[in-house]
Protein backbone atom coordinates (compact mmCIF):
# COMPACT_ATOMS: atom_id res chain seq x y z
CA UNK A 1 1.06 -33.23 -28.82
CA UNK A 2 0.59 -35.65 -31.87
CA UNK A 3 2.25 -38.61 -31.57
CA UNK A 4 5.61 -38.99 -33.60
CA UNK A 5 7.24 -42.29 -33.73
CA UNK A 6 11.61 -42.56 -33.57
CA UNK A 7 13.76 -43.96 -36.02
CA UNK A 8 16.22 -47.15 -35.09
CA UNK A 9 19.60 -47.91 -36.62
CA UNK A 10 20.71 -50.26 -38.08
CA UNK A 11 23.19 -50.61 -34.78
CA UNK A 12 20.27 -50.81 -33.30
CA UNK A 13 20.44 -46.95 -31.61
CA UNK A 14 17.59 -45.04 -31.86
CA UNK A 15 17.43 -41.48 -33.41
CA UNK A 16 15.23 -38.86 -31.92
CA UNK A 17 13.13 -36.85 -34.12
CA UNK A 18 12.37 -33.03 -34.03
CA UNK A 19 8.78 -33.38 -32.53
CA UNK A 20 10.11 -35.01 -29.75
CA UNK A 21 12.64 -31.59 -29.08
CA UNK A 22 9.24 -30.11 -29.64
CA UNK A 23 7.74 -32.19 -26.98
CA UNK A 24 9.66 -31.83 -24.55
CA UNK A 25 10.05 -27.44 -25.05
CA UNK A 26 6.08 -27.37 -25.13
CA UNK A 27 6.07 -29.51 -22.04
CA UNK A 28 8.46 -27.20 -20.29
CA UNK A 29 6.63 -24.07 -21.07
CA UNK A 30 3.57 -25.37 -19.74
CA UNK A 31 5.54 -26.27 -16.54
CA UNK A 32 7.16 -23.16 -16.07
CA UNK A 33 4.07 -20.84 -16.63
CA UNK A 34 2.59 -23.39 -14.62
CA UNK A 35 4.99 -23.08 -11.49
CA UNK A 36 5.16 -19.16 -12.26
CA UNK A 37 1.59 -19.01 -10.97
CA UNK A 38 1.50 -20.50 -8.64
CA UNK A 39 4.64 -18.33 -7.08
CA UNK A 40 2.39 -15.71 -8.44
CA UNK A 41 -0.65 -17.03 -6.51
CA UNK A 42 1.09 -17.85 -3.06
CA UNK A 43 2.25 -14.46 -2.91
CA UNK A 44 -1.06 -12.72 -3.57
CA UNK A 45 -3.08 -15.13 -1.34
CA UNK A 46 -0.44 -14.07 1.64
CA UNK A 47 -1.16 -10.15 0.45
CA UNK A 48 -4.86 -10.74 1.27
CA UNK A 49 -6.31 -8.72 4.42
CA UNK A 50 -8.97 -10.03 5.76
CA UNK A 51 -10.62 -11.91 3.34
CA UNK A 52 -9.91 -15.84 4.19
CA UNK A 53 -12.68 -17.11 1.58
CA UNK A 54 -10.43 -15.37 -1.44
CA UNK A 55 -7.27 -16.42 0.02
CA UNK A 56 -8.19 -19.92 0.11
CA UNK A 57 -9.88 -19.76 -3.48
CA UNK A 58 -6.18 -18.56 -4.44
CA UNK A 59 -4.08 -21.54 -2.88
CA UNK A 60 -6.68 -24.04 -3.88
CA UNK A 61 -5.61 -22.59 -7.59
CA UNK A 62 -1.93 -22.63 -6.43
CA UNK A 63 -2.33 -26.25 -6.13
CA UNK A 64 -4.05 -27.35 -9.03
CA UNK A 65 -1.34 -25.35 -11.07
CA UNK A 66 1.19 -27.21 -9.56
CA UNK A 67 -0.43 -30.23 -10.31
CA UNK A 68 -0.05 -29.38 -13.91
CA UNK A 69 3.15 -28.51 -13.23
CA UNK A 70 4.22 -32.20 -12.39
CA UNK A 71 2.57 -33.71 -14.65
CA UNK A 72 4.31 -31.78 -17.29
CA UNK A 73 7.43 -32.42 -15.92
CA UNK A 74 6.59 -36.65 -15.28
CA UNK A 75 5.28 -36.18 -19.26
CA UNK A 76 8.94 -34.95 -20.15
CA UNK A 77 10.73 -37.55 -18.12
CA UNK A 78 8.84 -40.27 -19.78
CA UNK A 79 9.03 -38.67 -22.95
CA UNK A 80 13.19 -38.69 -22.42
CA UNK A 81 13.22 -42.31 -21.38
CA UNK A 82 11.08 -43.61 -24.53
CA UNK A 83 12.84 -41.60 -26.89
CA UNK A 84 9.52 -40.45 -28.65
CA UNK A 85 6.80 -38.72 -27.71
CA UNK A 86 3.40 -40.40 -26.77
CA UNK A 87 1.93 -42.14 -28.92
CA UNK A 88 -1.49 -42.59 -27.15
CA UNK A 89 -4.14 -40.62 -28.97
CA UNK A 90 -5.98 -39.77 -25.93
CA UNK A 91 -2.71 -38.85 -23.92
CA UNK A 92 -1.67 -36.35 -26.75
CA UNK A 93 -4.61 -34.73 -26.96
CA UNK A 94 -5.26 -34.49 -23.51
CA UNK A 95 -1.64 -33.01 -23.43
CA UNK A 96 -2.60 -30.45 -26.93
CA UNK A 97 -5.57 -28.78 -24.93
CA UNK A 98 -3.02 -28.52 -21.44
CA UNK A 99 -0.67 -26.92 -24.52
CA UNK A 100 -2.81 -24.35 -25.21
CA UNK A 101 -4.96 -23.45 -22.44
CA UNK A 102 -2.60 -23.12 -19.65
CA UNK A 103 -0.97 -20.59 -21.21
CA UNK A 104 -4.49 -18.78 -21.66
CA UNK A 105 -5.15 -19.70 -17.80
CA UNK A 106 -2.29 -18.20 -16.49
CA UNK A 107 -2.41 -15.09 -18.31
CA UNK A 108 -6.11 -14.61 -17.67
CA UNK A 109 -5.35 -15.54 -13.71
CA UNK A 110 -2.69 -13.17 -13.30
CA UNK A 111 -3.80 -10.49 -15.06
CA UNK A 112 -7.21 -10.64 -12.88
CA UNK A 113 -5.70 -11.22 -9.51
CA UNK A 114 -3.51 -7.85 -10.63
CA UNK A 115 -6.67 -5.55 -11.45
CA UNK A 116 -8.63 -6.52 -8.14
CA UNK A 117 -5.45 -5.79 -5.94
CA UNK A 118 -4.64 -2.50 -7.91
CA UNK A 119 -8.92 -2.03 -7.03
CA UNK A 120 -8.84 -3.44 -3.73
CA UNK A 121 -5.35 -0.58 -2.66
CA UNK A 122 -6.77 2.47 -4.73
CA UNK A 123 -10.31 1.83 -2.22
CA UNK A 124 -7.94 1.28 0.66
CA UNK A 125 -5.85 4.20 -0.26
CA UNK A 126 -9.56 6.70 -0.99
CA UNK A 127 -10.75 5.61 2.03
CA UNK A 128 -7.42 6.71 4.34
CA UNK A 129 -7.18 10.29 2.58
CA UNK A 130 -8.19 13.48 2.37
CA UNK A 131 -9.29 13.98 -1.08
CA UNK A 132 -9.34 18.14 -0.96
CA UNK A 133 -5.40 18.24 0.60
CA UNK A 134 -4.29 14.58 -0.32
CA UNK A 135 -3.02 14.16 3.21
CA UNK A 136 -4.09 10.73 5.35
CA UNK A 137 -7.53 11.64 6.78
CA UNK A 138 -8.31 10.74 10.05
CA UNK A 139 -7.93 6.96 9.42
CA UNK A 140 -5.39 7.41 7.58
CA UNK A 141 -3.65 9.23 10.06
CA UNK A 142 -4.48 6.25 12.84
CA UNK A 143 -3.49 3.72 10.33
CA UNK A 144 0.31 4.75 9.71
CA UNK A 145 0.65 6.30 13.61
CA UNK A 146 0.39 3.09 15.03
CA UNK A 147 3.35 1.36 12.94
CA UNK A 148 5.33 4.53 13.08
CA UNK A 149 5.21 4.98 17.15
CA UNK A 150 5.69 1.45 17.16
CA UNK A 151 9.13 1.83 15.23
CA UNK A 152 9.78 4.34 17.47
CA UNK A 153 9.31 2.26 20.52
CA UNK A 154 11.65 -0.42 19.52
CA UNK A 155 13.96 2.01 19.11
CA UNK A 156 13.56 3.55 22.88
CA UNK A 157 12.85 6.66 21.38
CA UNK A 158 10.32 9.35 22.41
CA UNK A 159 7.23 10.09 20.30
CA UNK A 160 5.65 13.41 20.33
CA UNK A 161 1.62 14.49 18.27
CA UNK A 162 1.06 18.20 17.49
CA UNK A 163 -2.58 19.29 17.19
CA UNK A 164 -3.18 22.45 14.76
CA UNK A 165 -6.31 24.44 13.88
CA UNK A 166 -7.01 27.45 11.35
CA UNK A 167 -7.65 30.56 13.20
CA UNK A 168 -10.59 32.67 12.45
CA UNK A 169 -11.11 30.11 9.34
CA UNK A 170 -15.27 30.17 9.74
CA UNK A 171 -14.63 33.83 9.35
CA UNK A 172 -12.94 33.03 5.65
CA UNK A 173 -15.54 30.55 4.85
CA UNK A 174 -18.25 33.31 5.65
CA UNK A 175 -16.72 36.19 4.19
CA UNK A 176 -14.66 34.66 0.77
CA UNK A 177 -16.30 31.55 0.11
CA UNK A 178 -15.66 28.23 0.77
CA UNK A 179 -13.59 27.93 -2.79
CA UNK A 180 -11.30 30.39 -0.94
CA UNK A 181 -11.45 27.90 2.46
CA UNK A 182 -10.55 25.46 0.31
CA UNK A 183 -7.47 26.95 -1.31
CA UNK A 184 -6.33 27.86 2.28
CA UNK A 185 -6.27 24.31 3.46
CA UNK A 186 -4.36 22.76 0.40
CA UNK A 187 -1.78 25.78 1.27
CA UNK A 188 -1.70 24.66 4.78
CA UNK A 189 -1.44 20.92 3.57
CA UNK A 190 1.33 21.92 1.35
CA UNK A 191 2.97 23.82 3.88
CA UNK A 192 2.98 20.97 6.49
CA UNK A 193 4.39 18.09 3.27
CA UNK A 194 7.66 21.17 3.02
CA UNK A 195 8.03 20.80 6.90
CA UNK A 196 8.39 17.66 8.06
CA UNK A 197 10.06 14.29 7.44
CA UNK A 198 9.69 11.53 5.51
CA UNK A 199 8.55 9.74 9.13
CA UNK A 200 6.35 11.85 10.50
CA UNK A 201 2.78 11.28 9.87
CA UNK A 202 0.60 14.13 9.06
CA UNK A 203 -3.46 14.47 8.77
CA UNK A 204 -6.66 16.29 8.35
CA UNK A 205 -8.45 15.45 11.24
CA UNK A 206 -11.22 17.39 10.10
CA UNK A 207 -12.73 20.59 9.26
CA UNK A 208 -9.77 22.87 9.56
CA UNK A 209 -8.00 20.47 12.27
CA UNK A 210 -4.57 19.02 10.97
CA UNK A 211 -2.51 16.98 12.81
CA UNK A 212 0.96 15.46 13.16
CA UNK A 213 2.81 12.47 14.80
CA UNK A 214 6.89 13.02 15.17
CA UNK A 215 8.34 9.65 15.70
CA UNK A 216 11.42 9.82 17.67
CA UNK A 217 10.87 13.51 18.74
CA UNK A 218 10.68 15.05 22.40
CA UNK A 219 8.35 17.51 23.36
CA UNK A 220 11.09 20.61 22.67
CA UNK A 221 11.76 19.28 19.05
CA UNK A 222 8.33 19.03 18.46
CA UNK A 223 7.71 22.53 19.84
CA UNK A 224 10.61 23.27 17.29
CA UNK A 225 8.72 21.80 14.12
CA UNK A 226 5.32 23.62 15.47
CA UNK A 227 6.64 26.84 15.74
CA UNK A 228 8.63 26.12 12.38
CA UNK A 229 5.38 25.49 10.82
CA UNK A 230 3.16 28.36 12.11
CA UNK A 231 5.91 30.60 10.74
CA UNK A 232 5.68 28.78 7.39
CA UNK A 233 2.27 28.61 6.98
CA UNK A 234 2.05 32.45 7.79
CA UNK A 235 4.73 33.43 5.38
CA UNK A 236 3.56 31.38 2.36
CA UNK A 237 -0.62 30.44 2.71
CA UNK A 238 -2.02 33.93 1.13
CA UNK A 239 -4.82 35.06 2.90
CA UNK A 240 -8.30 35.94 0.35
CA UNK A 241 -8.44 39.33 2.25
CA UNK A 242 -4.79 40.23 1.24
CA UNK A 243 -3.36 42.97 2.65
CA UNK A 244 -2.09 42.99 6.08
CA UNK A 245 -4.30 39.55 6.54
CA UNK A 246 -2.61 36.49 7.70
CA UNK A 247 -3.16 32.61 8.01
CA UNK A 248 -2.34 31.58 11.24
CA UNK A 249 -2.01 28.41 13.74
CA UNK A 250 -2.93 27.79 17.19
CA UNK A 251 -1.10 24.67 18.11
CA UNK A 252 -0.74 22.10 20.82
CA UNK A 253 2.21 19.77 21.61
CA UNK A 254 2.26 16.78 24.32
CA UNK A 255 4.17 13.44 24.15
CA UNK A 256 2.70 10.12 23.61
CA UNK A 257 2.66 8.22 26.61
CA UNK A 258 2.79 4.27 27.15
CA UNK A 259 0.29 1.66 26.75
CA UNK A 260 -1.75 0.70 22.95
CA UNK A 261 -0.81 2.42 20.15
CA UNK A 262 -3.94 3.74 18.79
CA UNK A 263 -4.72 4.31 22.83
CA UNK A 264 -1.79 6.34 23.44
CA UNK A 265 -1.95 8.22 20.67
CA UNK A 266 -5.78 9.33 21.32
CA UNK A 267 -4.70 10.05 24.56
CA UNK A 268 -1.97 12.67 23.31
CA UNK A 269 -4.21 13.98 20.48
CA UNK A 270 -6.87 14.92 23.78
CA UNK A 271 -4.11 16.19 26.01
CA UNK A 272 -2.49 18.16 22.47
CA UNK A 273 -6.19 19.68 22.31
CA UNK A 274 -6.56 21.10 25.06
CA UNK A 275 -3.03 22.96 24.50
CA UNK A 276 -4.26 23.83 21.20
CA UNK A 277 -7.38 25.46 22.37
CA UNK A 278 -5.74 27.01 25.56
CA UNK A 279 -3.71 28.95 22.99
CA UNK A 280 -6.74 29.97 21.08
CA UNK A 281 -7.19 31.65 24.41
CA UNK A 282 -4.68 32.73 24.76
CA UNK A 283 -4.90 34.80 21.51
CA UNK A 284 -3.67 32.29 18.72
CA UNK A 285 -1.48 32.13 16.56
CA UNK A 286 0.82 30.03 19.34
CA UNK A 287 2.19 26.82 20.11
CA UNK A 288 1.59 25.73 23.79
CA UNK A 289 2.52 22.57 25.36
CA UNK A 290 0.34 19.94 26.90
CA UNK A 291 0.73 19.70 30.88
């Protein structure tokens, strides 16, 4: 700021001029964009998975901004105890450039650290989903089981996985195209989204493998949502044959067991398998449970 000099009385008070109001309002500004990013900093360096080089760079910035933010502040408290601003040449133009690029800085800092996060989740989000049904793919499906059995666990709750397949759905491939495949499994997808809860966690495993983890179900509610969901997915996924022709499910149930997470809920998607392909067997279109 340009140095501005105060007035005295002649009963010897002094009178503050307006640059010194000025002063002091550019000095808080810079202080409390200042202090605002490094809030803004902390809290994306804590976001940060994984990466400790970036997180580091990001409190090291923190830091210097709340270095500026003292010295702003120490500038204003000295200002208020002189009564004028500074009159040092170098001091207020050291203080003119802070002025106007912190401003710039914080802007610039905040604006970037917002892009690559909104990159860094829409990667993280592509790489966890399906992009022909929009359901979690298969580590997708592994990422939000874990915290969701979890949940359930604290809560001394059961957990149950049910294991679907198309049936005959090489057969629709072959004969209708795979355009017509592929409108069969976003029926199927949407059918399974209009069936279950906001906690469950659903999937494409694969292929024409879907797959589903109840949270806080036992193994004769989750026979209840399987069988719920073979009916819907025959009554509302048209078939490219038409006619008579149906979509159907074979489908396996079995409970998730104790031990690891991502463990136990391997282990169930095996055990849910072999259910699922016993009632292949058994002439599809079923839901059998585990042993």
């Amino acid at each position: 700021m340009i140095a501005v000099r105060h007035h005295a009385r002649r009963d010897g008070t002094r009178t503050v001029t307006t640059d010194v109001y000025i002063h002091l309002a550019l000095r808080g500004l810079t202080a409390m964009l200042a202090l605002a990013a490094v809030v803004f900093g902390v809290m994306r360096a804590v976001s940060v998975r994984g990466d400790w080089f970036r997180r580091a760079k990001r409190l090291v910035g923190a830091l210097v901004l709340l270095g500026i933010a003292w010295l702003a502040v120490r500038d204003a408290l000295a200002t208020i105890a002189r009564g004028a601003a500074p009159e040092t040449t170098i001091e207020a133009w050291g203080w003119l450039v802070v002025d106007a690029l912190v401003p710039i800085f914080v802007l610039m800092l905040i604006e970037g650290w917002r892009r690559r996060d909104a990159l860094e989740a829409r990667l993280a989000e592509q790489s966890e989903t399906d992009p022909l049904t929009a359901l979690p793919n298969r580590r997708g499906f592994a990422a939000l089981g874990g915290p969701a059995l979890a949940a359930a666990r604290r809560q001394g709750a059961p957990s149950v996985v049910v294991a679907m397949d198309l049936d005959r759905f090489k057969a629709i491939n072959d004969g209708h195209g795979h355009a017509a495949g592929d409108v069969v499994l976003r029926g199927v997808a949407a059918a399974i989204r209009a069936a279950v809860r906001g906690s469950d966690v659903a999937g494409r495993l694969g292929g024409e493998e879907f797959a589903l983890l109840l949270p806080g179900d036992d193994i004769a509610e989750g026979v209840s949502v399987a069988e719920r969901l073979r009916a819907l997915v025959r009554a509302t996924v048209p078939h490219p044959a038409g006619g008579d022709a149906a979509v159907t499910l074979s489908v396996g149930v079995a409970a998730i067991g104790a031990g690891p997470a991502p463990a136990a809920i391997d282990a169930a998607l095996a055990a849910a398998d072999k259910a699922l392909y016993a009632a292949k067997q058994q002439g599809r279109d079923r839901v059998l449970v585990a042993a």
